[in-house]
N, C-alpha and C. Protein backbone atom coordinates (compact mmCIF):
# COMPACT_ATOMS: atom_id res chain seq x y z
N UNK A 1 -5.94 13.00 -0.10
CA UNK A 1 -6.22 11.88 -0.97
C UNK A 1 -6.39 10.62 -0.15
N UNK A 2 -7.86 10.03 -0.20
CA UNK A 2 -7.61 9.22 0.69
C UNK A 2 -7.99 7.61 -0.20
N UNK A 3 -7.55 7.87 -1.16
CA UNK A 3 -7.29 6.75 -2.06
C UNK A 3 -6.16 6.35 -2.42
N UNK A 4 -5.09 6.66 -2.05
CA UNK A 4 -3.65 6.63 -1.77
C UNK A 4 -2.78 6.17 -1.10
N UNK A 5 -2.18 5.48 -0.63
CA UNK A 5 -1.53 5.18 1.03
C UNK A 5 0.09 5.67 0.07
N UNK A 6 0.92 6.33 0.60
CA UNK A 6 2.33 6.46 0.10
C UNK A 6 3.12 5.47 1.53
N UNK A 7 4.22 5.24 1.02
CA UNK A 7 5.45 4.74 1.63
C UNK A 7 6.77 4.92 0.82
N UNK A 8 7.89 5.02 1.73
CA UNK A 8 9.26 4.91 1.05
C UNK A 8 10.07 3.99 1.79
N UNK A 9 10.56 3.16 1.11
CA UNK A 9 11.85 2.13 1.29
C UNK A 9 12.84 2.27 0.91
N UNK A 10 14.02 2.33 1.52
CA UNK A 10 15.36 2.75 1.38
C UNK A 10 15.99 1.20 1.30
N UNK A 11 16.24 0.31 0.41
CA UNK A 11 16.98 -0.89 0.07
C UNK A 11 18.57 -0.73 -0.40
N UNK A 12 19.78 -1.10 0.56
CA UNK A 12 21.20 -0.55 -0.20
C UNK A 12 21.28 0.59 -0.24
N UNK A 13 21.03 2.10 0.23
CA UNK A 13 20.87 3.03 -0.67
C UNK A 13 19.77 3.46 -1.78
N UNK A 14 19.38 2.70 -1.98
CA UNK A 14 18.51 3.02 -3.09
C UNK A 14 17.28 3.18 -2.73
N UNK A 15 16.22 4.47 -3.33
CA UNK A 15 14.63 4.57 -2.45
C UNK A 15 13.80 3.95 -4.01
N UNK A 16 12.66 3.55 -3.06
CA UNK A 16 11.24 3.25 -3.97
C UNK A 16 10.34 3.81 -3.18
N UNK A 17 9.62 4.76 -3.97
CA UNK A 17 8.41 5.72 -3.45
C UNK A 17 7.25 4.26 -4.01
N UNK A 18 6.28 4.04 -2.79
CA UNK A 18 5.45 3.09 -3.37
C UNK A 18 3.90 3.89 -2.90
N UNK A 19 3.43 3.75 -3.68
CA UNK A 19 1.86 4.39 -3.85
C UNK A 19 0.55 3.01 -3.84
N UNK A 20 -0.05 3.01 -3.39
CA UNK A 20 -1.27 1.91 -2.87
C UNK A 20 -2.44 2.63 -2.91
N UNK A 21 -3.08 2.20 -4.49
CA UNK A 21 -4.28 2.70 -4.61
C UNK A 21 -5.68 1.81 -4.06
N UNK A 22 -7.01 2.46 -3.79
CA UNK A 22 -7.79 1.47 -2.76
C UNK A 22 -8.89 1.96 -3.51
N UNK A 23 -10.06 1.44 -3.95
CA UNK A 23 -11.08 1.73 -4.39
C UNK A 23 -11.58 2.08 -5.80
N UNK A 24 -12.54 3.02 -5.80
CA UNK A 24 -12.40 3.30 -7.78
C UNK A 24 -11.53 4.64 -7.84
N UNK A 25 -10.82 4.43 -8.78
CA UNK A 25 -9.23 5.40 -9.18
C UNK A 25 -10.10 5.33 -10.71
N UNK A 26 -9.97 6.89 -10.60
CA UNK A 26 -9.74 7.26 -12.44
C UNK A 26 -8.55 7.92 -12.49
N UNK A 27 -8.51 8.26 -14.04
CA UNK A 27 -7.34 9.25 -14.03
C UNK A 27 -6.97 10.68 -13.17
N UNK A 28 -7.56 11.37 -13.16
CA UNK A 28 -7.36 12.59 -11.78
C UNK A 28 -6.56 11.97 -10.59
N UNK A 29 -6.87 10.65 -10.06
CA UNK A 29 -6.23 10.35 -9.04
C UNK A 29 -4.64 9.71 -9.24
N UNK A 30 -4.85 9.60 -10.02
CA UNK A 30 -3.45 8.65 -11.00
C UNK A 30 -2.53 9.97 -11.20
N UNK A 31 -2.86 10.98 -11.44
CA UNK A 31 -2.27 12.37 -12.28
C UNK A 31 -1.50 13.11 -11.02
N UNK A 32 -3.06 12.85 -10.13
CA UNK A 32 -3.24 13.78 -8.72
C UNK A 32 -1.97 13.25 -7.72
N UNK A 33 -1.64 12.09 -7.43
CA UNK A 33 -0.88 11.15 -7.17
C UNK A 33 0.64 11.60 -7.31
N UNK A 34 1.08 11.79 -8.64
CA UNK A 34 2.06 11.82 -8.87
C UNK A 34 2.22 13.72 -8.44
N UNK A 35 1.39 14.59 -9.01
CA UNK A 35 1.67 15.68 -8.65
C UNK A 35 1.70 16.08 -6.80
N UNK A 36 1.39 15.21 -5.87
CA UNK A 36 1.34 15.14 -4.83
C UNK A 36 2.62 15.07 -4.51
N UNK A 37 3.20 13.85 -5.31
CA UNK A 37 4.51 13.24 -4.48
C UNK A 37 5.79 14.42 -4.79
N UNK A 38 5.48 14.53 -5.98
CA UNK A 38 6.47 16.17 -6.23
C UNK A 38 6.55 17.23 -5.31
N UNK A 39 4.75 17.19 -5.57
CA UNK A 39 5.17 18.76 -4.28
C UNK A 39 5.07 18.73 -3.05
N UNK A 40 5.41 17.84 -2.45
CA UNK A 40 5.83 17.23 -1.22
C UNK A 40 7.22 16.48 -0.99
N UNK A 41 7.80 16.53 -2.06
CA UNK A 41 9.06 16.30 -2.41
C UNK A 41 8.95 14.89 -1.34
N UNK A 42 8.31 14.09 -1.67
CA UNK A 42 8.26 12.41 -1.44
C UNK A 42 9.20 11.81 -2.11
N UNK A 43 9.82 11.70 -3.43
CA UNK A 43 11.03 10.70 -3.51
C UNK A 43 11.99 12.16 -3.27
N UNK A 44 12.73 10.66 -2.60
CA UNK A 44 14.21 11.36 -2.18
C UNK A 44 15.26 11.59 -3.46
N UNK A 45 16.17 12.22 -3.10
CA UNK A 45 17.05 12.48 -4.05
C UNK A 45 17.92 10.83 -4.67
N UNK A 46 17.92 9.87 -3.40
CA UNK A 46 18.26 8.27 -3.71
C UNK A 46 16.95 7.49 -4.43
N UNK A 47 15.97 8.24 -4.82
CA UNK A 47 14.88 7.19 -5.20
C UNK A 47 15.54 7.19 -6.72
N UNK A 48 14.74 5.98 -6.83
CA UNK A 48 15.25 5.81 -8.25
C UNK A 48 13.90 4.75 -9.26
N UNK A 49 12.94 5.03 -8.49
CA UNK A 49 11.71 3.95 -8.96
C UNK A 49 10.44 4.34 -8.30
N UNK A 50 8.91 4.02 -8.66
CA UNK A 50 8.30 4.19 -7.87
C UNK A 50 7.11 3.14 -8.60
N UNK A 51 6.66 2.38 -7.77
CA UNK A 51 5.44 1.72 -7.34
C UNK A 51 4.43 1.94 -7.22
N UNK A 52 3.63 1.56 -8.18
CA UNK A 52 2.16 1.93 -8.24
C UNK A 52 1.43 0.59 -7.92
N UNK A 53 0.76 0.33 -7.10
CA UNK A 53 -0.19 -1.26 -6.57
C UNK A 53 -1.35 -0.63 -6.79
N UNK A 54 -2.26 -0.85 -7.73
CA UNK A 54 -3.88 -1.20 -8.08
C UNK A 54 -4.62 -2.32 -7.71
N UNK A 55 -3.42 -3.48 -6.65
CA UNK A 55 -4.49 -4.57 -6.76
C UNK A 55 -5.88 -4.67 -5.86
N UNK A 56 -5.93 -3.40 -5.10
CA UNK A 56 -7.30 -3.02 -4.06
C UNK A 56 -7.94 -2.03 -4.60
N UNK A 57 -7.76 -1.57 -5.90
CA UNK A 57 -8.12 -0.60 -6.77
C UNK A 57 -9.01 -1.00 -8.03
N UNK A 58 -10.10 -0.30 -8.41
CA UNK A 58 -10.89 -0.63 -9.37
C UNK A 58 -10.36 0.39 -10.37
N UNK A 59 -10.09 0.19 -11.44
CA UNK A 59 -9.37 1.52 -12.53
C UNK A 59 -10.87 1.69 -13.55
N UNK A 60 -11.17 2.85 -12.99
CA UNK A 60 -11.92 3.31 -14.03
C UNK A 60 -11.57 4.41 -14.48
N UNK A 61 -11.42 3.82 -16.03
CA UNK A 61 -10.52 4.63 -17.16
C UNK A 61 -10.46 3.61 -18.27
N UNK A 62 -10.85 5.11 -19.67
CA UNK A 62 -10.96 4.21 -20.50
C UNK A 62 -9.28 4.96 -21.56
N UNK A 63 -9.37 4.43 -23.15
CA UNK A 63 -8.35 5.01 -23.67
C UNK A 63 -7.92 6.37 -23.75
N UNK A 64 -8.92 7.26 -24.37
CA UNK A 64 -8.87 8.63 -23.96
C UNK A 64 -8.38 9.53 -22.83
N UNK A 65 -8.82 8.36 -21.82
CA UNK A 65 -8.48 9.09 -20.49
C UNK A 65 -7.06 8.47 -20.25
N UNK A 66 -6.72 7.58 -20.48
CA UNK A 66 -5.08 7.09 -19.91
C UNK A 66 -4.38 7.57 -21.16
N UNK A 67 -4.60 8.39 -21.75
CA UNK A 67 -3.82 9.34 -22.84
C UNK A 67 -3.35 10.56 -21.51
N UNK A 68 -4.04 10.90 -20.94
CA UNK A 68 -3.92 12.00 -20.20
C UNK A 68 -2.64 11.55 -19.11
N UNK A 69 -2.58 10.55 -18.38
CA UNK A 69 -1.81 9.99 -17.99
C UNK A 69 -0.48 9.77 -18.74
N UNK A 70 -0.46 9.03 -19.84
CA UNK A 70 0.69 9.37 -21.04
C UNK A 70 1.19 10.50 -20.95
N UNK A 71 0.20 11.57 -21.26
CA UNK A 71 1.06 12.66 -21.49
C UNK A 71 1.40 13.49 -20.08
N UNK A 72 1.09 13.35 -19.56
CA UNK A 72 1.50 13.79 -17.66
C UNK A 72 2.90 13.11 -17.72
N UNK A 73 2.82 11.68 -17.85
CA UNK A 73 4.52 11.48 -17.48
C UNK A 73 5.57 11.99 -18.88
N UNK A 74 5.08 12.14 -19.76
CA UNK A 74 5.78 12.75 -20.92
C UNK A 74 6.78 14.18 -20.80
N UNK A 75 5.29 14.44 -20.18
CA UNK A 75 5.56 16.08 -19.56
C UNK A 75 6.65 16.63 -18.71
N UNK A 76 6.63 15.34 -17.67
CA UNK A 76 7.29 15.46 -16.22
C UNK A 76 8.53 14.59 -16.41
N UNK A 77 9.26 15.50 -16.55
CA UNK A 77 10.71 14.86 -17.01
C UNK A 77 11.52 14.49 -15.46
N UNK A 78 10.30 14.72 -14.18
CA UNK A 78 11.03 14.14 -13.01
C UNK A 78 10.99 12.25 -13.22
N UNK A 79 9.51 12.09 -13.85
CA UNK A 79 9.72 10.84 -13.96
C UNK A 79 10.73 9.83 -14.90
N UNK A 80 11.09 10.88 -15.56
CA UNK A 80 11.88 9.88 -16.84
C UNK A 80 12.75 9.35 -16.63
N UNK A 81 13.65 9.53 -15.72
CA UNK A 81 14.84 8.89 -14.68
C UNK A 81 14.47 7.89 -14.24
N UNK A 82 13.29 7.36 -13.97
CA UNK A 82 12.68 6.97 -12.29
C UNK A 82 12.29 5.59 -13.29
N UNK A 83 12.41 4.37 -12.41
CA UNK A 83 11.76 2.78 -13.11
C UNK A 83 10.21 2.71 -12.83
N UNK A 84 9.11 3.02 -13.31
CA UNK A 84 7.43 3.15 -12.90
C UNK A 84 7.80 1.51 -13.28
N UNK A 85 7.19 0.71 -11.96
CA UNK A 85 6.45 -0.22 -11.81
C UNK A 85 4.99 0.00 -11.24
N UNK A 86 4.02 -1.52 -12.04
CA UNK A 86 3.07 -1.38 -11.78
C UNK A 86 2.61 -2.28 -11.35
N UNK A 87 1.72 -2.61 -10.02
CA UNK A 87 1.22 -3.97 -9.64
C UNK A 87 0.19 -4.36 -9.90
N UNK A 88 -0.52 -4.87 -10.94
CA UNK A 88 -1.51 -5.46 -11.15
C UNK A 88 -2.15 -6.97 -10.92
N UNK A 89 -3.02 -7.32 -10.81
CA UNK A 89 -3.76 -8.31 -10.23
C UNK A 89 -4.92 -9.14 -11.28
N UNK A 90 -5.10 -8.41 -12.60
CA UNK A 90 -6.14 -9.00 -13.09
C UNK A 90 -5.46 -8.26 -14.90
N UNK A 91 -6.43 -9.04 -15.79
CA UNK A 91 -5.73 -8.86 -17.27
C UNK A 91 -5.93 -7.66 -17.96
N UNK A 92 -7.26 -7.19 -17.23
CA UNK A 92 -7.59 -5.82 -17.63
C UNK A 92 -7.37 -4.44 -17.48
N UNK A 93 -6.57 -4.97 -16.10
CA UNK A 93 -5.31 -3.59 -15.31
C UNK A 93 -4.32 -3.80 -16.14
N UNK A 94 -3.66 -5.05 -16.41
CA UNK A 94 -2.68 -5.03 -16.63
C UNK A 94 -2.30 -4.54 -18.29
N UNK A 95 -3.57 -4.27 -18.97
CA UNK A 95 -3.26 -4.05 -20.31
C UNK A 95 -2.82 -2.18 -20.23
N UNK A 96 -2.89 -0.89 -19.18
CA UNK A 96 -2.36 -0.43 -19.34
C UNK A 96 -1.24 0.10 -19.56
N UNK A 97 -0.48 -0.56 -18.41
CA UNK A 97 1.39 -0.31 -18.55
C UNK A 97 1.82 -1.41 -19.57
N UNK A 98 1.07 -2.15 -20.28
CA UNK A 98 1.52 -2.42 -21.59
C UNK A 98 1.59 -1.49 -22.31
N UNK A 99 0.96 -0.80 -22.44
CA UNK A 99 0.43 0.17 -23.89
C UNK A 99 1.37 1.27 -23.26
N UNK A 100 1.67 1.58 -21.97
CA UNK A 100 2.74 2.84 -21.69
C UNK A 100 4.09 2.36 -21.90
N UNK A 101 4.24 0.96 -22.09
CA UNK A 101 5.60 0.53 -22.58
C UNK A 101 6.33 0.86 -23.83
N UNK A 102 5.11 0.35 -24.83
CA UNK A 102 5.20 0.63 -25.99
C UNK A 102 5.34 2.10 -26.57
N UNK A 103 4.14 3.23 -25.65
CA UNK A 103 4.40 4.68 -26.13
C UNK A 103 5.71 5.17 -25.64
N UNK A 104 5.91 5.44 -24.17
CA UNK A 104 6.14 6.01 -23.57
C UNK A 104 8.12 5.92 -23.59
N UNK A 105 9.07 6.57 -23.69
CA UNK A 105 10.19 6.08 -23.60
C UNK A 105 10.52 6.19 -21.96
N UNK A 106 9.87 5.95 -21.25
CA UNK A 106 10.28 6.01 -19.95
C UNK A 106 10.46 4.45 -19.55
N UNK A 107 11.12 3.98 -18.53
CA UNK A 107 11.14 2.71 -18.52
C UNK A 107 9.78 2.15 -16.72
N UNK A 108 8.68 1.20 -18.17
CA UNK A 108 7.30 1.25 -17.05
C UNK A 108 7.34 -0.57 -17.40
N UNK A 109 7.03 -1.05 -16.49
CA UNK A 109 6.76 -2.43 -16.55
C UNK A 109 5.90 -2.52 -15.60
N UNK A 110 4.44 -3.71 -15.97
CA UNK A 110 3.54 -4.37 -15.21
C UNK A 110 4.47 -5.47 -14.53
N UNK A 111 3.80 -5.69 -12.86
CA UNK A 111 4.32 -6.58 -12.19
C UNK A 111 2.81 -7.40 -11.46
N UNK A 112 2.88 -8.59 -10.79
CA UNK A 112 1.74 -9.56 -9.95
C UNK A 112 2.21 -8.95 -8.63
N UNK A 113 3.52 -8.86 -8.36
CA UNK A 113 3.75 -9.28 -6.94
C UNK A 113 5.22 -7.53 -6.94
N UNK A 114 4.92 -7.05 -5.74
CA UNK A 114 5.40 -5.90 -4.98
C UNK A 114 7.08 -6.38 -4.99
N UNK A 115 7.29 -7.86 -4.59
CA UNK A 115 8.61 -8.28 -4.38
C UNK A 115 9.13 -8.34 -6.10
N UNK A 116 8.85 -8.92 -7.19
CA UNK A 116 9.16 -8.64 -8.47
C UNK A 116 9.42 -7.47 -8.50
N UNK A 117 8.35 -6.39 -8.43
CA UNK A 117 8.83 -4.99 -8.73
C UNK A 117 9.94 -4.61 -8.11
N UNK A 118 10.12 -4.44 -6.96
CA UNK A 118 11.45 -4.24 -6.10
C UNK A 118 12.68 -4.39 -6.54
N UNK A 119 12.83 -5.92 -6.71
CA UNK A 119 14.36 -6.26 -7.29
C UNK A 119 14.09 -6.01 -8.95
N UNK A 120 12.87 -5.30 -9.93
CA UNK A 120 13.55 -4.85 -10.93
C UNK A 120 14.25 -3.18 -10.84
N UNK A 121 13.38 -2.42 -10.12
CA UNK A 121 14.30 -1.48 -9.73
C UNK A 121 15.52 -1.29 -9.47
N UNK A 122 15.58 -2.14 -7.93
CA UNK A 122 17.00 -2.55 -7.74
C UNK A 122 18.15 -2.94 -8.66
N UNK A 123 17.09 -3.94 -9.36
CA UNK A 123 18.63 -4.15 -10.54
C UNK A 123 19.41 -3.73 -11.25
N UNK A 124 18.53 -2.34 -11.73
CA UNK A 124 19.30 -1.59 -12.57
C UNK A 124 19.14 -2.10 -14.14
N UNK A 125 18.59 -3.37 -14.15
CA UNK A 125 18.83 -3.65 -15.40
C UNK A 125 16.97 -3.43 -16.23
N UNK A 126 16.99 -3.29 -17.43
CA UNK A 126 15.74 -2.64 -18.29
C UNK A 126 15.20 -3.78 -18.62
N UNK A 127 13.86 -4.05 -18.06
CA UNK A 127 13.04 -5.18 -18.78
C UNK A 127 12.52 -5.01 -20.27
């Protein structure tokens, strides 16, 4: 995947798997992404969040297709533990992890900036 860059940060104990998407991303890569980090067992057993940055990323995807995404993390009860932050950069990225807020009972919040996302993980506490 070379629309991807992964990293992990270990802060206190605590990991954030962060994912850095680059170019045009549809859903497959969004899906593809997460099934990567599983079977490569990328978050650690201390992760507790993971980071998604789109802001070098063009999202092409419309509603239909980020249904598919919905139901991928629905599915994957590895994520339901885990804080999904999202970094967005513009109003039209950012209207997805709205709409996964509202469906989804997993806890997903849009972020501007990588350092916001961080310390909401960290905090422990639910935006």
């Amino acid at each position: 995947m070379d629309k991807v860059e992964y990293t992990y940060e270990d802060i206190n104990g605590k990991g954030i798997m962060i994912r850095k998407f680059y170019g045009k991303i549809e859903v497959d890569n969004i899906i593809d992404s997460f099934i990567y980090l599983f079977d490569n067992n990328l978050p650690k057993d201390n992760c507790i969040g993971i980071i998604s940055d789109f802001c070098n990323a063009t999202i092409e995807m419309n509603m239909l297709e980020f249904r598919k995404v919905l139901a991928f993390i629905k599915k994957n009860k590895n994520l339901h533990d885990l804080k999904l932050a999202v970094i967005v950069d513009t109003p039209n990225k950012s209207v997805f992890p709205f709409l996964a807020q509202t469906v989804l009972k997993v806890q997903v919040c849009p972020f501007s900036t990588t350092k916001a996302a961080k310390e909401w993980i960290i905090s422990g506490k639910i935006k």
